[in-house]
Protein backbone atom coordinates (compact mmCIF):
# COMPACT_ATOMS: atom_id res chain seq x y z
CA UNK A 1 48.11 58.06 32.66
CA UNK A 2 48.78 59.30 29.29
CA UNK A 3 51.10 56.78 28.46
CA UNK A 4 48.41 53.74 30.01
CA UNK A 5 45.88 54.77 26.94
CA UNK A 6 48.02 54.63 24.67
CA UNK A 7 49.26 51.48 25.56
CA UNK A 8 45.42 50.18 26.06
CA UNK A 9 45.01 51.65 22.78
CA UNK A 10 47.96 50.11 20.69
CA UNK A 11 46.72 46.63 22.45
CA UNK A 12 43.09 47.22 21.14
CA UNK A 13 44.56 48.34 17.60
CA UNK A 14 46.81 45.21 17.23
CA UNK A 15 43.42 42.45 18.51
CA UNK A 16 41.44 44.27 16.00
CA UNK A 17 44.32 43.73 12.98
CA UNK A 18 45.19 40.09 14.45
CA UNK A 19 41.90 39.24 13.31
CA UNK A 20 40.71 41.57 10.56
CA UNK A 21 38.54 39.75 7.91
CA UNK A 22 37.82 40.40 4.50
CA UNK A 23 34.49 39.81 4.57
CA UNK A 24 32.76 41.95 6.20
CA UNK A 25 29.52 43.06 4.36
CA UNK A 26 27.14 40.42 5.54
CA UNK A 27 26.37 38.30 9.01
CA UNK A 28 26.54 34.55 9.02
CA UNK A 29 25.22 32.16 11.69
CA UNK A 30 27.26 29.46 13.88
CA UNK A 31 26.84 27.12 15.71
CA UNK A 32 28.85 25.33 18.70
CA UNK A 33 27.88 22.07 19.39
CA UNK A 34 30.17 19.64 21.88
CA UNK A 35 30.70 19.16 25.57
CA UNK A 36 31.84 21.48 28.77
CA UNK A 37 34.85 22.75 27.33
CA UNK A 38 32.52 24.44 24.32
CA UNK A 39 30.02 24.90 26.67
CA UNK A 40 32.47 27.06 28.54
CA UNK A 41 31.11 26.73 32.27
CA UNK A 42 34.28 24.86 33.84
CA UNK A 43 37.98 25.58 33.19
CA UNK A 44 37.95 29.52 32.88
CA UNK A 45 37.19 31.87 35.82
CA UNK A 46 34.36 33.37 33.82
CA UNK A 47 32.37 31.40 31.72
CA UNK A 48 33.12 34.87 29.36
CA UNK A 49 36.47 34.17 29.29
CA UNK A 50 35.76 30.83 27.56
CA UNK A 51 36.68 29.86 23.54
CA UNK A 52 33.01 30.16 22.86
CA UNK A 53 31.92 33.41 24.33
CA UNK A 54 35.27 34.90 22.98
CA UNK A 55 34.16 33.80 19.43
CA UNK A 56 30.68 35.10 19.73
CA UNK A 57 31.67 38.20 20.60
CA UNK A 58 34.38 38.23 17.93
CA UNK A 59 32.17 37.28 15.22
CA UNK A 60 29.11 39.05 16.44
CA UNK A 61 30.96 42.18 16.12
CA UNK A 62 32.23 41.90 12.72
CA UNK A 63 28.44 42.45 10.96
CA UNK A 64 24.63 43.22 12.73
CA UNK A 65 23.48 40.10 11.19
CA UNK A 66 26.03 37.63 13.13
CA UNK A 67 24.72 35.32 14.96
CA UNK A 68 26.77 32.68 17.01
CA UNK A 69 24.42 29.84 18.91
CA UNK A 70 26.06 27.03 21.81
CA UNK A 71 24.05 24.18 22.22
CA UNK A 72 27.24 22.73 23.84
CA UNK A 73 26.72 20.83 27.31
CA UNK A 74 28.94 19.34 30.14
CA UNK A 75 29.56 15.25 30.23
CA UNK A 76 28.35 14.58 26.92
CA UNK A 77 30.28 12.55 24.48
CA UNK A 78 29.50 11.81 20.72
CA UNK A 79 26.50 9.61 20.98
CA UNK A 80 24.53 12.37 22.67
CA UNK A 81 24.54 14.77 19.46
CA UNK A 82 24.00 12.31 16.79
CA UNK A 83 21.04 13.11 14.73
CA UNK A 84 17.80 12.53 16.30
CA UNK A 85 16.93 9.08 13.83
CA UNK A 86 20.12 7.44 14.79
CA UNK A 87 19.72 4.55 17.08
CA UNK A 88 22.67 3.85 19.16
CA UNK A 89 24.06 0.06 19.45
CA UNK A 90 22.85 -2.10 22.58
CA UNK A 91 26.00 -3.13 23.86
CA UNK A 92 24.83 -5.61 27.20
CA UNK A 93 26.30 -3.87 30.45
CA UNK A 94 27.50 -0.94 28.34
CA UNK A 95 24.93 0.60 26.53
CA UNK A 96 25.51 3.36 24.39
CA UNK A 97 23.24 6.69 25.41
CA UNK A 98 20.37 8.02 22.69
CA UNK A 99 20.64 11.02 20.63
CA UNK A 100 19.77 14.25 23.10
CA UNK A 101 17.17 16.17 21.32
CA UNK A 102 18.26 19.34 23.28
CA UNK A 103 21.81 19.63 22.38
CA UNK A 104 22.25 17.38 19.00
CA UNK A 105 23.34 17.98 15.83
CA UNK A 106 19.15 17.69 14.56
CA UNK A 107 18.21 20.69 17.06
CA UNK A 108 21.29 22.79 15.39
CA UNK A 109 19.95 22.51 11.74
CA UNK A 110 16.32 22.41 11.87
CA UNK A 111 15.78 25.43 15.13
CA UNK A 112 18.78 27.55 13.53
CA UNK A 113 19.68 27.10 10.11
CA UNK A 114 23.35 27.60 9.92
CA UNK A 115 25.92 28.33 7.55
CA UNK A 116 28.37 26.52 9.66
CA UNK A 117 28.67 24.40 12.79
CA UNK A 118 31.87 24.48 15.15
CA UNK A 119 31.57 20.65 16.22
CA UNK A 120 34.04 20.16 20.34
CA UNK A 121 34.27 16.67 21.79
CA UNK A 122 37.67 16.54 23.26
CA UNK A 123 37.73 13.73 25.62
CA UNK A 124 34.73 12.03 26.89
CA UNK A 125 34.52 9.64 24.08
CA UNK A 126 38.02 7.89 25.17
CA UNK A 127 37.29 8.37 28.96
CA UNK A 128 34.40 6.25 28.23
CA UNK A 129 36.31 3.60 26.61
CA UNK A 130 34.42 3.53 23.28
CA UNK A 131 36.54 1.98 19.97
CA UNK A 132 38.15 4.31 18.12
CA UNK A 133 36.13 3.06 15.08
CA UNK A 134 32.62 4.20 17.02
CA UNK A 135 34.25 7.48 17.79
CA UNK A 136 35.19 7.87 13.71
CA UNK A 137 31.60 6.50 12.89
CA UNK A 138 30.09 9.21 15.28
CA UNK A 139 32.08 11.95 13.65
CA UNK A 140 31.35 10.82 10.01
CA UNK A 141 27.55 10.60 10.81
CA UNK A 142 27.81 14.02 12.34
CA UNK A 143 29.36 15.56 9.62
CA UNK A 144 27.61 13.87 6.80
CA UNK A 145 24.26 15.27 8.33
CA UNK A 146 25.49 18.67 8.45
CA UNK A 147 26.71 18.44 4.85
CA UNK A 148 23.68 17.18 3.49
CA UNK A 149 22.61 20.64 3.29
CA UNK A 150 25.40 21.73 2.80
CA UNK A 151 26.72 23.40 6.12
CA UNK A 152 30.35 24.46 6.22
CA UNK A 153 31.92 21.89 9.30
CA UNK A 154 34.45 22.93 11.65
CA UNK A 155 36.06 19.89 13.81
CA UNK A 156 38.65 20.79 16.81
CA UNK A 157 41.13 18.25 17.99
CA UNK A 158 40.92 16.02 21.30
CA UNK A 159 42.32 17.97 24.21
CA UNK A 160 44.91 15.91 26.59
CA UNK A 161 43.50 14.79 30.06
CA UNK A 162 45.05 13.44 32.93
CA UNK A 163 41.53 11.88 34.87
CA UNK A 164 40.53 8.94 32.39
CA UNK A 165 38.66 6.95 34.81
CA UNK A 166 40.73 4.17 34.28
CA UNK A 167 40.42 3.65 30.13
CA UNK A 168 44.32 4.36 28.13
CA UNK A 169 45.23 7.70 26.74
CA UNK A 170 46.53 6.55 23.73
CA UNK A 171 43.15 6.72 21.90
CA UNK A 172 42.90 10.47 22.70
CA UNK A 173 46.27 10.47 20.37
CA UNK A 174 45.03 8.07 17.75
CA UNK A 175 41.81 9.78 17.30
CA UNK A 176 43.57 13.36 17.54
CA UNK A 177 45.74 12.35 14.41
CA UNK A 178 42.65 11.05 12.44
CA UNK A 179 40.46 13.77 12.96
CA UNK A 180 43.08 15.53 11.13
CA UNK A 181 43.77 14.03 8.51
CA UNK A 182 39.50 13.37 7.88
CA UNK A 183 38.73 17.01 8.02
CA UNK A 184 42.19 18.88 6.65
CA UNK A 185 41.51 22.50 6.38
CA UNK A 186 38.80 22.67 8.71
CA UNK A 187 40.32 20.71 11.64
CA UNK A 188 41.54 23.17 14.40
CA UNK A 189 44.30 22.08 16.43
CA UNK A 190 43.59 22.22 20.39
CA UNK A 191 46.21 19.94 21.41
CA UNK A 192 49.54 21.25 20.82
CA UNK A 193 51.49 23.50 23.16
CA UNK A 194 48.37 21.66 26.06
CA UNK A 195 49.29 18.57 26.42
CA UNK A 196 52.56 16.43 27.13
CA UNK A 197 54.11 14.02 25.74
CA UNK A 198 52.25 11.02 27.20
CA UNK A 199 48.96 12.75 26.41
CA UNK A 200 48.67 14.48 29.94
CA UNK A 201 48.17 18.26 30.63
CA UNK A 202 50.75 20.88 30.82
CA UNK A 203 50.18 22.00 34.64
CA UNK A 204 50.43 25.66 32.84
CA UNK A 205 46.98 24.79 31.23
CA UNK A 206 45.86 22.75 33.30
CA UNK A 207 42.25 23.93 35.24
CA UNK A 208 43.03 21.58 38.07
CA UNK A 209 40.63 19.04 37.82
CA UNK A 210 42.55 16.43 35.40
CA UNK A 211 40.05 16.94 32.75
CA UNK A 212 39.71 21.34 31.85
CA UNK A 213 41.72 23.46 30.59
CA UNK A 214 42.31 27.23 32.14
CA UNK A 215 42.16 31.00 31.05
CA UNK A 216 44.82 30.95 29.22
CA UNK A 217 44.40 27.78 27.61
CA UNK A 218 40.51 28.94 26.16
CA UNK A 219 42.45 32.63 24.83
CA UNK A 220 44.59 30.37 22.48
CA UNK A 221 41.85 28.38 21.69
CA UNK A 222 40.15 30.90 20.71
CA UNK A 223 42.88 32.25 18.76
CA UNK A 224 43.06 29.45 16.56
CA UNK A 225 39.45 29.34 15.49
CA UNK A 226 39.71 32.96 14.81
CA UNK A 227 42.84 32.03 12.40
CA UNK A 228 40.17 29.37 10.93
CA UNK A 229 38.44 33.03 8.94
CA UNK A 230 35.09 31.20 9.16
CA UNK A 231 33.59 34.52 7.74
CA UNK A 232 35.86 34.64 4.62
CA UNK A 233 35.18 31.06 3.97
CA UNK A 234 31.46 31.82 4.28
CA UNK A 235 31.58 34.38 2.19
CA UNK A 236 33.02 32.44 -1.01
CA UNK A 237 29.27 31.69 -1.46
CA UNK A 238 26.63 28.91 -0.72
CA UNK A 239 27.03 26.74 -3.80
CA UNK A 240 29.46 24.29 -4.97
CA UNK A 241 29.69 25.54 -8.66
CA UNK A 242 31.12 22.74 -10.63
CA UNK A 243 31.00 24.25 -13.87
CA UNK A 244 29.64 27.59 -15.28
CA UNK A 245 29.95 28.17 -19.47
CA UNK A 246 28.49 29.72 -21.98
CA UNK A 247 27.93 28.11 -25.73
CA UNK A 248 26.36 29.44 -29.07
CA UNK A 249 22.63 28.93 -28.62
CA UNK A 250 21.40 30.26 -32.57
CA UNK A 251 21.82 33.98 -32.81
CA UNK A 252 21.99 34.02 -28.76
CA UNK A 253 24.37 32.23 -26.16
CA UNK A 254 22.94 29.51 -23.58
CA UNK A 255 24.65 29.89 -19.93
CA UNK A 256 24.85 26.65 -18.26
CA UNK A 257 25.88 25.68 -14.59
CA UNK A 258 26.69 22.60 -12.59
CA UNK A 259 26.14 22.90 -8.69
CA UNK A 260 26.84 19.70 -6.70
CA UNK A 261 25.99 21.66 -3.29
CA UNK A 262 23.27 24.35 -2.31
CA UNK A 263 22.82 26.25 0.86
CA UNK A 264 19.94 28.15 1.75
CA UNK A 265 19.52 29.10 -1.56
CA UNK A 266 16.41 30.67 -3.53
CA UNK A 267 17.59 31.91 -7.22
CA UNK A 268 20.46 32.66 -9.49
CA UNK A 269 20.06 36.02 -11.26
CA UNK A 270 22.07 35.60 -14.25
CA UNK A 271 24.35 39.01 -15.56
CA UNK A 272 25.51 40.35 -18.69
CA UNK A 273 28.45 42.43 -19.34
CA UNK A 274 30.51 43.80 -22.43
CA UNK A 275 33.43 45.08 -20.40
CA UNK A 276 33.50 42.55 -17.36
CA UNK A 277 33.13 45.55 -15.15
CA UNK A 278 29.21 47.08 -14.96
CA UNK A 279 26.33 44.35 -15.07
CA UNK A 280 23.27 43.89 -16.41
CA UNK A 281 20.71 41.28 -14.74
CA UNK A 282 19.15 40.04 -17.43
CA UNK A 283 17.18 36.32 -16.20
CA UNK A 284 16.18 34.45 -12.89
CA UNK A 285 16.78 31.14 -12.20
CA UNK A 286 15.23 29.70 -8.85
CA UNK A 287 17.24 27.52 -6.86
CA UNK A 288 16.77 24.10 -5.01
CA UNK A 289 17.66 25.35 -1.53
CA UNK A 290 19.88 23.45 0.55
CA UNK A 291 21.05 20.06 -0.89
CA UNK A 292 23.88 18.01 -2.23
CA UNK A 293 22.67 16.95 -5.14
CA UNK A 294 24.25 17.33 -8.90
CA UNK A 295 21.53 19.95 -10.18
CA UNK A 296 21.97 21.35 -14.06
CA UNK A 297 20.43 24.77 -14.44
CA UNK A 298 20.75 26.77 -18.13
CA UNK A 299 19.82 30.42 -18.93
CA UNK A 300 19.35 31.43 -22.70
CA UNK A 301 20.15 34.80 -23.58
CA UNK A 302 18.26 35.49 -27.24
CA UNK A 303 20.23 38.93 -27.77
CA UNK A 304 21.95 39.49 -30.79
CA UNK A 305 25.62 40.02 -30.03
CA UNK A 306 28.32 39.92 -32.41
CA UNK A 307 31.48 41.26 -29.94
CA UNK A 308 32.87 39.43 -27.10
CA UNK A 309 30.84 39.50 -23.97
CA UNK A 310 30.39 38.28 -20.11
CA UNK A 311 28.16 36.16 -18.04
CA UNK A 312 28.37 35.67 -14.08
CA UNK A 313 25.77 34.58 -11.58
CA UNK A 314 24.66 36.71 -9.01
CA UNK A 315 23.28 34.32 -5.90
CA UNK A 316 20.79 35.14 -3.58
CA UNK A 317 19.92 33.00 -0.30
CA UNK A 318 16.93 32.93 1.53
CA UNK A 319 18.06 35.61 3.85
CA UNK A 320 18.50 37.71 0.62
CA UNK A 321 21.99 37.44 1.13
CA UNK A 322 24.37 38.07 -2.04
CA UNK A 323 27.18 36.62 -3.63
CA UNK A 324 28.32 36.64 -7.02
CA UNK A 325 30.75 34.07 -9.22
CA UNK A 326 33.41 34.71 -11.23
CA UNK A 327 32.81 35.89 -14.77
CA UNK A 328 32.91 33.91 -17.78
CA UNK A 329 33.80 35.20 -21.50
CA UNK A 330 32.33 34.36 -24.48
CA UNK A 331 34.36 35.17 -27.26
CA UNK A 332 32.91 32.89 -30.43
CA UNK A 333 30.84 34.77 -32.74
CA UNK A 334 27.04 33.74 -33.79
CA UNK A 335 26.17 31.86 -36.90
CA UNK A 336 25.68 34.27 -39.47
CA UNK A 337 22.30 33.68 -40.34
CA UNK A 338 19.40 31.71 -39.48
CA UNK A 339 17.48 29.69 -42.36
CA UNK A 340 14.20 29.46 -41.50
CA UNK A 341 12.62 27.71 -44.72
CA UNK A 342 14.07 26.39 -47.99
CA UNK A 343 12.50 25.30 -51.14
CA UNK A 344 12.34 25.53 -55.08
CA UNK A 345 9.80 25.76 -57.78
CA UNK A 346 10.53 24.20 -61.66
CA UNK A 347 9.51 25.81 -64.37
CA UNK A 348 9.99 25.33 -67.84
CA UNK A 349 13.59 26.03 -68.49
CA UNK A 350 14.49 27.94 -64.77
CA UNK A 351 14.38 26.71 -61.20
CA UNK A 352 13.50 29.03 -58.89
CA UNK A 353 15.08 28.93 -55.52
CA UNK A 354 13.13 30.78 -52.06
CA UNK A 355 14.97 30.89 -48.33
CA UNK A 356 14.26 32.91 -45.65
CA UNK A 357 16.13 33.82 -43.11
CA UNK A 358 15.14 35.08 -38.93
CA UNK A 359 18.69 37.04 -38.97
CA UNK A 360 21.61 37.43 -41.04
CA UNK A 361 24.77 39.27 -39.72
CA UNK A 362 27.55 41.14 -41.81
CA UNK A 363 26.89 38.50 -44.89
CA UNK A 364 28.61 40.10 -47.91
CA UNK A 365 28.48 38.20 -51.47
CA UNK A 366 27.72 34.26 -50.78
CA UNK A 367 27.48 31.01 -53.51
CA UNK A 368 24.60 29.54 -53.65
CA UNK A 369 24.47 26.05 -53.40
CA UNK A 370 22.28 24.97 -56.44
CA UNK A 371 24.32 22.25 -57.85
CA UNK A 372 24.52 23.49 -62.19
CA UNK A 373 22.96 21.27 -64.73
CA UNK A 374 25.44 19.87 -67.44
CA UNK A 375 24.11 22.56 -70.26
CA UNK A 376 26.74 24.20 -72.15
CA UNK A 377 25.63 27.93 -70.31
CA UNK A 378 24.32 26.55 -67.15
CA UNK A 379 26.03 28.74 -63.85
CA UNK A 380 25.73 28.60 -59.85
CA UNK A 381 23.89 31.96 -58.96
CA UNK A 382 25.46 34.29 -56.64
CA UNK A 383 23.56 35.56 -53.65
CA UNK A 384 24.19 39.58 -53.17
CA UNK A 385 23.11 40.73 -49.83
CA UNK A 386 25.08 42.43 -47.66
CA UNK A 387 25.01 44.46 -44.00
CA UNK A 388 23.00 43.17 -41.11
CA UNK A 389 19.13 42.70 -41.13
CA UNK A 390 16.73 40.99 -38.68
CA UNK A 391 15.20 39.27 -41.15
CA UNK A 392 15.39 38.61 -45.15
CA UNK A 393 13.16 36.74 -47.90
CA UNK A 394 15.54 35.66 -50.80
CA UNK A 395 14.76 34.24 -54.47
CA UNK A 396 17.10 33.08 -57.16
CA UNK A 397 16.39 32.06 -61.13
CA UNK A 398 18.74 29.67 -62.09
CA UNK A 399 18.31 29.82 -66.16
CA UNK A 400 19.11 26.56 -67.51
């Protein structure tokens, strides 16, 4: 008996280290959107034993504020979740079915307002014999309205199928291969080790009814969205920061950033350092919220600084959230002073020369320039101030 627990407990110690994240300070929401093998209701015993209740659970109990939503339903193909404005082509004989409110890619954004989306059509699209190039169109349209505010996309491959109701398999291939090379790093491979060579399902996955895949086919699955480290990519931040410098701004420093991507966001709290290691906020910025447009935001800092020092940006969302950028040094030292008025007075033999100034720092002995008159005795003055003052009034007598 003694030796059973420990071997339950090694198990439960090696699941928890297959999939340990980094991130684990903060809870994220996801949601699943696709057909039945998302939905999870046919193909495993238990509908917990499917991908999608595996993931919830998985990602649920990394953080309290989690949250992992399936809006996925049986039958559907790719028309069905299109965004609710999109009007499908009337095709005579073969129409093309109309956004479902209930289950599309609309309902996902606007009822839950996710960080990411998980998006699972597998087969239905070629088993209805739609083009390849509507299936691609679908997916783009999909995609591009989840990324117009800037929701991290996950896409998983077609799934091999032995009932196709009389349409080729080949497309399930074709469009398996494009989806990807389309969406690269966050394409997640349910095809290989499923499916044979002609497209058809290896009987050890295989549910039984042509079409689903089994218990053991959903654990893998599930494996390999786990691999994904959705939370780690999450937690990189909500912004696509496309720049972020600092440049002499008078006696202070102006920070300046360049987002082309905002999610959920509400303001940038900009930081100050001298050591790159204990911040200071020191401005807020507010944010635009969840977009993809090219949005220029600047932050001047009016302190006096003559040694090297940091800036970062500290983010927070609208589920006060936070995340913080990398830090950026600024090593080029202020102008030494800041002339605030110049101007002379002629007398009879003298000009006399006033400045001010709204800072000066470390200024030891400077030349005036007065330009000298050609007199036999005529000199350029020389300025003596030295140290660092906030402020200084200055006059000169240049004898001629």
């Amino acid at each position: 008996m003694k030796q059973f627990y420990a071997l339950v407990l090694l198990a439960l110690l090696t699941t928890a280290s297959t999939y340990a994240q980094v991130c684990t300070d903060k809870g994220f929401r996801l949601v699943i959107v696709g057909s039945s093998t998302a939905a999870g209701w046919t193909g495993p015993s238990h509908i917990d034993s499917s991908f999608g209740r595996r993931l919830k659970r998985h990602l649920e109990a990394i953080h309290p504020d989690w949250r992992v939503y399936n809006i996925a339903s049986s039958g559907i193909n790719s028309y069905s979740v299109q965004p609710t404005w999109y009007k499908p082509p009337v095709i005579p004989g073969d129409s093309r079915p109309s956004p479902d409110p209930s289950i599309n890619i609309t309902r996902a954004i606007n009822e839950y307002s996710p960080d990411a989306i998980l998006i699972s059509l597998p087969s239905n699209d070629a088993a209805s014999g739609y083009p390849l190039s509507e299936q691609q169109a679908n997916f783009n349209r999909i995609w591009a309205t989840a990324d117009s505010m800037n929701i991290a996309v996950w896409v998983t491959s077609t799934q091999p199928r032995d009932q196709m109701w009389g349409a080729p398999r080949q497309p399930l291939m074709d469009m398996r291969d494009w989806l990807a090379t389309r969406f690269g790093a966050k394409y997640i491979d349910f095809w290989t080790g499923f499916a044979n060579s002609d497209g058809t399902i290896n009987p050890t996955y295989a549910y039984g009814d042509g079409i689903h895949l089994n218990n053991a086919a959903h654990k893998i699955m599930f494996d390999r969205v786990a691999a994904e480290g959705i939370p780690d990519t999450l937690c990189k931040g909500p912004i696509r920061l496309q720049l972020l410098g600092v440049t002499a701004a008078g006696s202070g420093r102006q920070v300046s950033w360049t987002t082309t991507g905002e999610r959920l966001m509400s303001r940038y709290i900009v930081q100050r350092s001298v050591d790159s290691l204990a911040w200071d906020s020191i401005g807020v910025v507010n944010a635009g919220g969840s977009n993809i447009a090219t949005l220029n935001y600047t932050y001047t800092d009016n302190s006096t600084q003559t040694t090297a020092i940091y800036y970062r940006l500290k983010l927070r969302d609208t589920r006060n959230r936070l995340f913080y950028t990398k830090g950026v040094k600024f090593d080029a030292q202020p102008a030494p002073y800041a002339l605030t008025y110049f101007n002379g007075a002629p007398g009879y033999d003298t000009v006399r020369l006033n400045w001010g100034t709204s800072y000066e720092t470390k200024l030891g002995v400077s030349k005036c320039n007065a330009k000298p008159l050609p007199r036999p005795g005529s000199r350029s003055p020389m300025c003596r101030h030295s140290g660092t003052r906030p402020r200084s009034v200055h006059t000169i007598i240049q004898i001629l």
